[in-house]
N, C-alpha and C. Protein backbone atom coordinates (compact mmCIF):
# COMPACT_ATOMS: atom_id res chain seq x y z
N UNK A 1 20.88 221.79 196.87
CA UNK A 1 20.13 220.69 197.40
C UNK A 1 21.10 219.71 198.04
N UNK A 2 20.52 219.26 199.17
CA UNK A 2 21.64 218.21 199.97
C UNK A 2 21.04 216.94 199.36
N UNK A 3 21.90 216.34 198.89
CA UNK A 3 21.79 214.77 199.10
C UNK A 3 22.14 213.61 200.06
N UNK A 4 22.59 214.53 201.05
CA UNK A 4 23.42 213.43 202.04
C UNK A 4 24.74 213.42 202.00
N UNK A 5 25.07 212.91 203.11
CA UNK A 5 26.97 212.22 203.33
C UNK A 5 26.88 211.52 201.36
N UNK A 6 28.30 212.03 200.88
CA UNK A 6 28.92 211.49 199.88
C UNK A 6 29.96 210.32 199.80
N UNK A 7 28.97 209.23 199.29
CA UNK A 7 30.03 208.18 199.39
C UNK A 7 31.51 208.15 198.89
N UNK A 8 32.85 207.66 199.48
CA UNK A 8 33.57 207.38 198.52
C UNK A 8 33.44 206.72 197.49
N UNK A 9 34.44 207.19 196.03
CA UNK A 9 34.11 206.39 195.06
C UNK A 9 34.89 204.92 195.28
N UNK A 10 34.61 203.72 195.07
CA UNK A 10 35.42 202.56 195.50
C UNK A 10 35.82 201.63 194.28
N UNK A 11 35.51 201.89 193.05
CA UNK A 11 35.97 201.60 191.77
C UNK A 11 36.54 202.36 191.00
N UNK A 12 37.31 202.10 190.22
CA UNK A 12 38.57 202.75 189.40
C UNK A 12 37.65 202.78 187.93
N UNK A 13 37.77 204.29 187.57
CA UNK A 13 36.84 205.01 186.55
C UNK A 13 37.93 204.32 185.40
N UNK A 14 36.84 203.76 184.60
CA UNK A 14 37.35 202.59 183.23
C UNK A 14 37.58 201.92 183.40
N UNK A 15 37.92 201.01 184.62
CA UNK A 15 38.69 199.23 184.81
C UNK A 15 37.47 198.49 184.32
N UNK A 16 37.55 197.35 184.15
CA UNK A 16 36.68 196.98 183.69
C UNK A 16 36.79 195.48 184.32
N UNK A 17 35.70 195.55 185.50
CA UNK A 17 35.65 194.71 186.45
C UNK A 17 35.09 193.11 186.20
N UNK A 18 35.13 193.00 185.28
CA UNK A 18 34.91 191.32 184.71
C UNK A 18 36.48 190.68 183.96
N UNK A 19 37.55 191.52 183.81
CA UNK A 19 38.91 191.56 184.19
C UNK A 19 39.42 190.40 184.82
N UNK A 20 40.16 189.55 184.23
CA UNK A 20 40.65 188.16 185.35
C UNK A 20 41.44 188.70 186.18
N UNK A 21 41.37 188.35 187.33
CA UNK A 21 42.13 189.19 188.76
C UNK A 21 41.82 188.28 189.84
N UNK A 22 42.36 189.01 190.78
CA UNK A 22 41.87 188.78 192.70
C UNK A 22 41.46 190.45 192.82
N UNK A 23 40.03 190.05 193.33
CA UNK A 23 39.43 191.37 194.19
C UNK A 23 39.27 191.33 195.26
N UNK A 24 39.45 192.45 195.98
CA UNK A 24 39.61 192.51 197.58
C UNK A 24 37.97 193.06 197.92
N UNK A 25 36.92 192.74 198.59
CA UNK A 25 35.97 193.43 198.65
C UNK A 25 35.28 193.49 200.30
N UNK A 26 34.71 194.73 200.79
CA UNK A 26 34.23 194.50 201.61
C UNK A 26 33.07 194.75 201.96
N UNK A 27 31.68 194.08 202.39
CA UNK A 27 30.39 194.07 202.37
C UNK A 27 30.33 194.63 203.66
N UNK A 28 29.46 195.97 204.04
CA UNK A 28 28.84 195.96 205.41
C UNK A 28 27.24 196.20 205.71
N UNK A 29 27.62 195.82 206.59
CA UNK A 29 25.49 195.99 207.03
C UNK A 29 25.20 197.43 207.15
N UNK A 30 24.04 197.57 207.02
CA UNK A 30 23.41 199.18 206.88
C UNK A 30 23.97 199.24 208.49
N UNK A 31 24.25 201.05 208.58
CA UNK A 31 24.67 201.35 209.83
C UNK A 31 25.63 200.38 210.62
N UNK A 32 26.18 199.66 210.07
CA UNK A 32 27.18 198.34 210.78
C UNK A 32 26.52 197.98 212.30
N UNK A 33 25.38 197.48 211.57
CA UNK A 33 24.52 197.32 213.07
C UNK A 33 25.53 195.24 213.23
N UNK A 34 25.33 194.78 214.43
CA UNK A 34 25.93 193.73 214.30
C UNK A 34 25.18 192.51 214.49
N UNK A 35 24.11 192.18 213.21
CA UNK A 35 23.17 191.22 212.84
C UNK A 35 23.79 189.83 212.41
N UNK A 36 25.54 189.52 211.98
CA UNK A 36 25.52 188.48 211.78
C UNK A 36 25.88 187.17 212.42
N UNK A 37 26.39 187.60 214.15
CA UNK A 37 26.79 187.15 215.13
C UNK A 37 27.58 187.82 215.67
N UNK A 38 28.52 186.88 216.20
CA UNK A 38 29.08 187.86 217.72
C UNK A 38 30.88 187.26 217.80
N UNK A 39 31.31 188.02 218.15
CA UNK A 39 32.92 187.67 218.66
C UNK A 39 32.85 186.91 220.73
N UNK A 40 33.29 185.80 220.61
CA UNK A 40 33.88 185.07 221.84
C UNK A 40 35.06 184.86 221.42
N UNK A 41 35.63 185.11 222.79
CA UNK A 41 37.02 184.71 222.72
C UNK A 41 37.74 184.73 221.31
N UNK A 42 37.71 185.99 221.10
CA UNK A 42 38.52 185.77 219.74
C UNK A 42 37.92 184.91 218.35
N UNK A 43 36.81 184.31 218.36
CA UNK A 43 36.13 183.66 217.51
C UNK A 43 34.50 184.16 217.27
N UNK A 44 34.22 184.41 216.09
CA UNK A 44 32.98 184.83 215.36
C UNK A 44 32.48 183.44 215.57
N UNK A 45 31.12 183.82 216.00
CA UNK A 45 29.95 182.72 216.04
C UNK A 45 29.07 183.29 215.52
N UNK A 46 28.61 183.05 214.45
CA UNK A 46 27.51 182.90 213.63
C UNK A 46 26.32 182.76 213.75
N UNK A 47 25.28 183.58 213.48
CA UNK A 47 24.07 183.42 213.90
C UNK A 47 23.50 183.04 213.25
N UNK A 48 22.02 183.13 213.12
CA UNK A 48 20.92 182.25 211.90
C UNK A 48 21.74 183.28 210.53
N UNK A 49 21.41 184.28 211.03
CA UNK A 49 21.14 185.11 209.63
C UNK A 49 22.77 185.62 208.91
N UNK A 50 23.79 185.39 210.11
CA UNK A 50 25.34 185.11 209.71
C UNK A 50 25.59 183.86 208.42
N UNK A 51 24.79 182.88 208.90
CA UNK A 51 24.11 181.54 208.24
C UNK A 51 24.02 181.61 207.21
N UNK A 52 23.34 182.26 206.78
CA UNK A 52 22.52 182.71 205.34
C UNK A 52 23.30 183.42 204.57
N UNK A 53 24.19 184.20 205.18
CA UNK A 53 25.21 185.21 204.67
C UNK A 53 26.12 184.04 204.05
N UNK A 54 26.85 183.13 204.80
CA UNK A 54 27.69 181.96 204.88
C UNK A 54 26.96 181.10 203.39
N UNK A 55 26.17 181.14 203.78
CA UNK A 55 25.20 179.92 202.08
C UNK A 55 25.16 180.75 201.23
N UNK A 56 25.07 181.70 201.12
CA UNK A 56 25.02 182.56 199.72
C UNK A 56 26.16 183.29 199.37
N UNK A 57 27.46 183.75 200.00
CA UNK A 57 28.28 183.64 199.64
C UNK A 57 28.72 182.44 199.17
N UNK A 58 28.69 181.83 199.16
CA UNK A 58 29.34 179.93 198.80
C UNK A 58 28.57 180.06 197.57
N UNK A 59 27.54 180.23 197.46
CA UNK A 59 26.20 180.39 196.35
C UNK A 59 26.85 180.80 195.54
N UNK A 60 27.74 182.03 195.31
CA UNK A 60 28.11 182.43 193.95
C UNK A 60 29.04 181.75 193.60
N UNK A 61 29.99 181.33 194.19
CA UNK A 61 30.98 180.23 193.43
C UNK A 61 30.03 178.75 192.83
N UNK A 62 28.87 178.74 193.04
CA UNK A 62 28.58 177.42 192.45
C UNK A 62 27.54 178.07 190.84
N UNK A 63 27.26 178.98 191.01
CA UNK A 63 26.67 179.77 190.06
C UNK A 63 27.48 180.59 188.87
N UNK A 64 28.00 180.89 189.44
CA UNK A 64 29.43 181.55 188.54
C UNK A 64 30.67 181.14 188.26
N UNK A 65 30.70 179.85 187.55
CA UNK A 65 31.45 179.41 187.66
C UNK A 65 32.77 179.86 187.41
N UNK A 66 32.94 181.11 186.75
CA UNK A 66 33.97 181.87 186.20
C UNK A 66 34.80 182.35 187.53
N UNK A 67 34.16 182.37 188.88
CA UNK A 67 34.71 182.97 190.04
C UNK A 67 35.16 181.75 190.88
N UNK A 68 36.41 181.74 191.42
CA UNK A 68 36.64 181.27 192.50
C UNK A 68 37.09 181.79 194.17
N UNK A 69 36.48 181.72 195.13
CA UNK A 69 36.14 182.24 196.73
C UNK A 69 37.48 181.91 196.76
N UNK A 70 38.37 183.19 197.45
CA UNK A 70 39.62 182.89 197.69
C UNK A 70 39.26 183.16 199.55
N UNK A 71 40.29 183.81 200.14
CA UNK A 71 39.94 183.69 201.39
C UNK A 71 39.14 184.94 201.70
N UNK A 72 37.90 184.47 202.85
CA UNK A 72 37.16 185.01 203.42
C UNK A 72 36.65 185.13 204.70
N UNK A 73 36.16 186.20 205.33
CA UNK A 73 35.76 186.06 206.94
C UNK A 73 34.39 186.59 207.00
N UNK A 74 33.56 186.19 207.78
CA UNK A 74 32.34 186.89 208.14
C UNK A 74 32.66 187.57 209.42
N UNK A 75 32.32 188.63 209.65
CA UNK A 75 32.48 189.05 210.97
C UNK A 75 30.74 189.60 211.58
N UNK A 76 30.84 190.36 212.87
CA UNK A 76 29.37 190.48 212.93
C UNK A 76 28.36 191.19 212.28
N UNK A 77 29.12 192.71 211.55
CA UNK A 77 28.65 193.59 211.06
C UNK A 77 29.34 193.43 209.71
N UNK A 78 30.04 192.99 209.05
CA UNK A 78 30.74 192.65 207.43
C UNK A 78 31.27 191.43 207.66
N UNK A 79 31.28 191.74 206.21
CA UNK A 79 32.06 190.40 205.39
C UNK A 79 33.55 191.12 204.45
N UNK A 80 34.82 190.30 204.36
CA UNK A 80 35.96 190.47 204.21
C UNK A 80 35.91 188.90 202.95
N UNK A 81 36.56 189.49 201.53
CA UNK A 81 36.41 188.59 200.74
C UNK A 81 37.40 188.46 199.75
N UNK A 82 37.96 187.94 199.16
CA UNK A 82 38.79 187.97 198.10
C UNK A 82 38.30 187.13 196.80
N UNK A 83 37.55 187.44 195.91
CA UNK A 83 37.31 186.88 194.46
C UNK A 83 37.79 187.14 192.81
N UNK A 84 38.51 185.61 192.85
CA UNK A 84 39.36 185.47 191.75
C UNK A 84 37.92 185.28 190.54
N UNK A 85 39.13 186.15 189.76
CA UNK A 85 37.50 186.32 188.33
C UNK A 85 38.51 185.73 187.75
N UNK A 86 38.10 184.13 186.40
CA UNK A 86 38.91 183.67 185.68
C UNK A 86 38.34 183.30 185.07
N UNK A 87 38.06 184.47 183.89
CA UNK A 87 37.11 184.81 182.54
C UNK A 87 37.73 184.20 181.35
N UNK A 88 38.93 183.62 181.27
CA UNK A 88 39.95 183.10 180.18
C UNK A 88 39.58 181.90 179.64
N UNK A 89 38.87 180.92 180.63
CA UNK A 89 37.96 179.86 179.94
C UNK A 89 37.08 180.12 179.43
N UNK A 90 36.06 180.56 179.79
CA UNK A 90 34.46 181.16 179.30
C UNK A 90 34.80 182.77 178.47
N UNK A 91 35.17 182.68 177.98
CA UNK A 91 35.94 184.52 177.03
C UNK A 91 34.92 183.46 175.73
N UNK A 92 34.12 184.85 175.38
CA UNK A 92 33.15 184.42 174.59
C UNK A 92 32.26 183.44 174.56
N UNK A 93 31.65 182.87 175.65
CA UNK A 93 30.66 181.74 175.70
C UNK A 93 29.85 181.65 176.79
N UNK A 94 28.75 181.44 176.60
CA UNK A 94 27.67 181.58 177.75
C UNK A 94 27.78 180.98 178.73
N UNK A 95 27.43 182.03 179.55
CA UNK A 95 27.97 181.29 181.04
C UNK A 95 26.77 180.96 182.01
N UNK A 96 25.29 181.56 181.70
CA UNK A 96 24.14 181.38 182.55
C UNK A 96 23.92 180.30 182.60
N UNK A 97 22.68 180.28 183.92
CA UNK A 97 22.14 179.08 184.22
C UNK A 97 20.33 178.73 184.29
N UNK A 98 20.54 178.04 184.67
CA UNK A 98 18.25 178.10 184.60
C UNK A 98 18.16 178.78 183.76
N UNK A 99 16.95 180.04 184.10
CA UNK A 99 16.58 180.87 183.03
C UNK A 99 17.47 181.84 182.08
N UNK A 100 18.35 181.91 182.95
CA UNK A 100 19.53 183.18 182.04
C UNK A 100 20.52 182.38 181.13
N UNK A 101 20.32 181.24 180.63
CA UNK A 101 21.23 180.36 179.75
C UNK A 101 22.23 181.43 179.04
N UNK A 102 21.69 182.94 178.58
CA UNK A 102 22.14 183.35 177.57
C UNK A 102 23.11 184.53 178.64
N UNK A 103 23.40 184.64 179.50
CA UNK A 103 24.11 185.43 180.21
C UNK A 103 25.23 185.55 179.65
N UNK A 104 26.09 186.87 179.59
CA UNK A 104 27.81 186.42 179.48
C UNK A 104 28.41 186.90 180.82
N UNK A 105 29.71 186.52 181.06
CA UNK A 105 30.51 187.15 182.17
C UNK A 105 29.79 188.59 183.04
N UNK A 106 29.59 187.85 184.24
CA UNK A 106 29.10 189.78 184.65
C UNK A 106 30.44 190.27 185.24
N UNK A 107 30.11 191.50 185.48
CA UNK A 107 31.60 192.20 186.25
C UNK A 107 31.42 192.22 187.68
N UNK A 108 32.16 192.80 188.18
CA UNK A 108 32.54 192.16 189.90
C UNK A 108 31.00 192.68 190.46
N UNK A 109 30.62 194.21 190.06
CA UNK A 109 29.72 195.01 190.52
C UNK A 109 28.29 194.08 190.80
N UNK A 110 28.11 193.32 189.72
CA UNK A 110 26.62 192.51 189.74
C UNK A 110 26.64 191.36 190.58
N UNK A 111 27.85 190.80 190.47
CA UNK A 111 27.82 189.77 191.56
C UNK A 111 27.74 189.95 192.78
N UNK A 112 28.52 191.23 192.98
CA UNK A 112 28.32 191.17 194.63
C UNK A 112 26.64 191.64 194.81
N UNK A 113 26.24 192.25 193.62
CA UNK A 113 24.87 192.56 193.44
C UNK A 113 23.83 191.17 193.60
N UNK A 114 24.14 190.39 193.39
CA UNK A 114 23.35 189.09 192.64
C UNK A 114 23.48 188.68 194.63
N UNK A 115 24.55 188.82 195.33
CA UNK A 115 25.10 188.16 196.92
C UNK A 115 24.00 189.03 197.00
N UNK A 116 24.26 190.46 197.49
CA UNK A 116 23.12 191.05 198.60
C UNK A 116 21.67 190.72 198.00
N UNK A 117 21.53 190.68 197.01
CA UNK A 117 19.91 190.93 196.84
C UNK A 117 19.15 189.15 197.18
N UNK A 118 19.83 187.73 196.95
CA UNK A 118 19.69 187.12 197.38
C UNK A 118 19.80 186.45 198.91
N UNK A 119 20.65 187.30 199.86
CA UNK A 119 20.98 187.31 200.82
C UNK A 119 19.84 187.83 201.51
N UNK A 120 19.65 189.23 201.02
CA UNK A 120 18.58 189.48 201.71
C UNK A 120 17.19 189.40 201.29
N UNK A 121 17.22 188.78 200.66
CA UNK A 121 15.70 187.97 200.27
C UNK A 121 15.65 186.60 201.23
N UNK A 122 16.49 186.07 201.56
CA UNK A 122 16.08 185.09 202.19
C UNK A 122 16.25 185.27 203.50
N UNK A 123 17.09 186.49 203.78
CA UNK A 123 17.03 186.69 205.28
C UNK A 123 15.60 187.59 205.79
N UNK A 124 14.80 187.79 204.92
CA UNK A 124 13.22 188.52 205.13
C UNK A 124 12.17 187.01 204.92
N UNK A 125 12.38 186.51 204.14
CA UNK A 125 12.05 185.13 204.12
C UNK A 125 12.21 184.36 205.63
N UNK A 126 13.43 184.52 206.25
CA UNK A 126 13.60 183.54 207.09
C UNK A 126 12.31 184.49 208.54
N UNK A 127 12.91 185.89 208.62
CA UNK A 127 12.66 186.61 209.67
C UNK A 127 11.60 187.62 209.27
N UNK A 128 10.19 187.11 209.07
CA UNK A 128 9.36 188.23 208.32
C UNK A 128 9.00 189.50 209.12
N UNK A 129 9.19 190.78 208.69
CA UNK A 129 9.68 191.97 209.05
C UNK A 129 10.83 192.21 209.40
N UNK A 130 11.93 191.69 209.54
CA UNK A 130 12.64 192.12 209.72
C UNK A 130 13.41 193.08 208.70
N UNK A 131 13.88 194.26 209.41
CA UNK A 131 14.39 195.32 208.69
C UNK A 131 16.12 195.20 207.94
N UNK A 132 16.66 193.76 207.38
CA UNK A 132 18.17 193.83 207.27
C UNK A 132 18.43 194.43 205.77
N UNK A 133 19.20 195.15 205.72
CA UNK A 133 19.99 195.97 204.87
C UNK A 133 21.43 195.84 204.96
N UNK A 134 21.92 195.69 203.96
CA UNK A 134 23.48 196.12 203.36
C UNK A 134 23.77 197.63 203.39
């Protein structure tokens, strides 16, 4: 049975990604179609929905407080990111907010999980039908 093109694997089997570190990560759009703006002259301009990408990345550093946004780029079709996990304060103590008070540390995997699925909830929100995918 085919399942399709096989992704590479892009995590290291046992690390354990809630780990205090710098992670290098890179987000792309389904088919690297180029939905989040455009290159002039050497400079990314940002579109509405580049926008949204831009606020909700920022979003998890105010939510998680355990992470700090090291340097990052949006480009038209991905995002280029570096996030410091610094679990050494909060090591054993709840870290949620609103409803999830009782959360502990997530690992790198959910957050960037927690980015796309809010990202693109509000980018279907903003543009109804529109088809955007990670």
């Amino acid at each position: 049975m085919y399942l399709g093109p096989q992704r590479k694997r892009n995590r290291w089997f046992g690390y354990d990604y809630k780990s205090p570190g710098l992670y290098f990560v890179t987000i792309c759009v389904k088919d690297r179609l180029e939905l989040l703006g455009s290159v002039n002259q050497s400079f990314v301009k940002l579109n509405d929905i580049g926008g949204i990408i831009r606020q909700q990345w920022l979003w998890l550093e105010e939510n998680y407080k355990y992470i700090k946004l090291d340097r990052w780029i949006i480009m038209p079709n991905h995002l280029h990111g570096i996030i410091k996990i610094n679990n050494k304060k909060y090591f054993g103590k709840k870290v949620g907010n609103g409803r999830d008070r009782s959360l502990h540390i997530k690992p790198l995997h959910q957050i960037i999980g927690a980015f796309k699925t809010t990202s693109s909830k509000l980018i279907h929100q903003y543009q109804n039908n529109f088809h955007f995918a990670w």
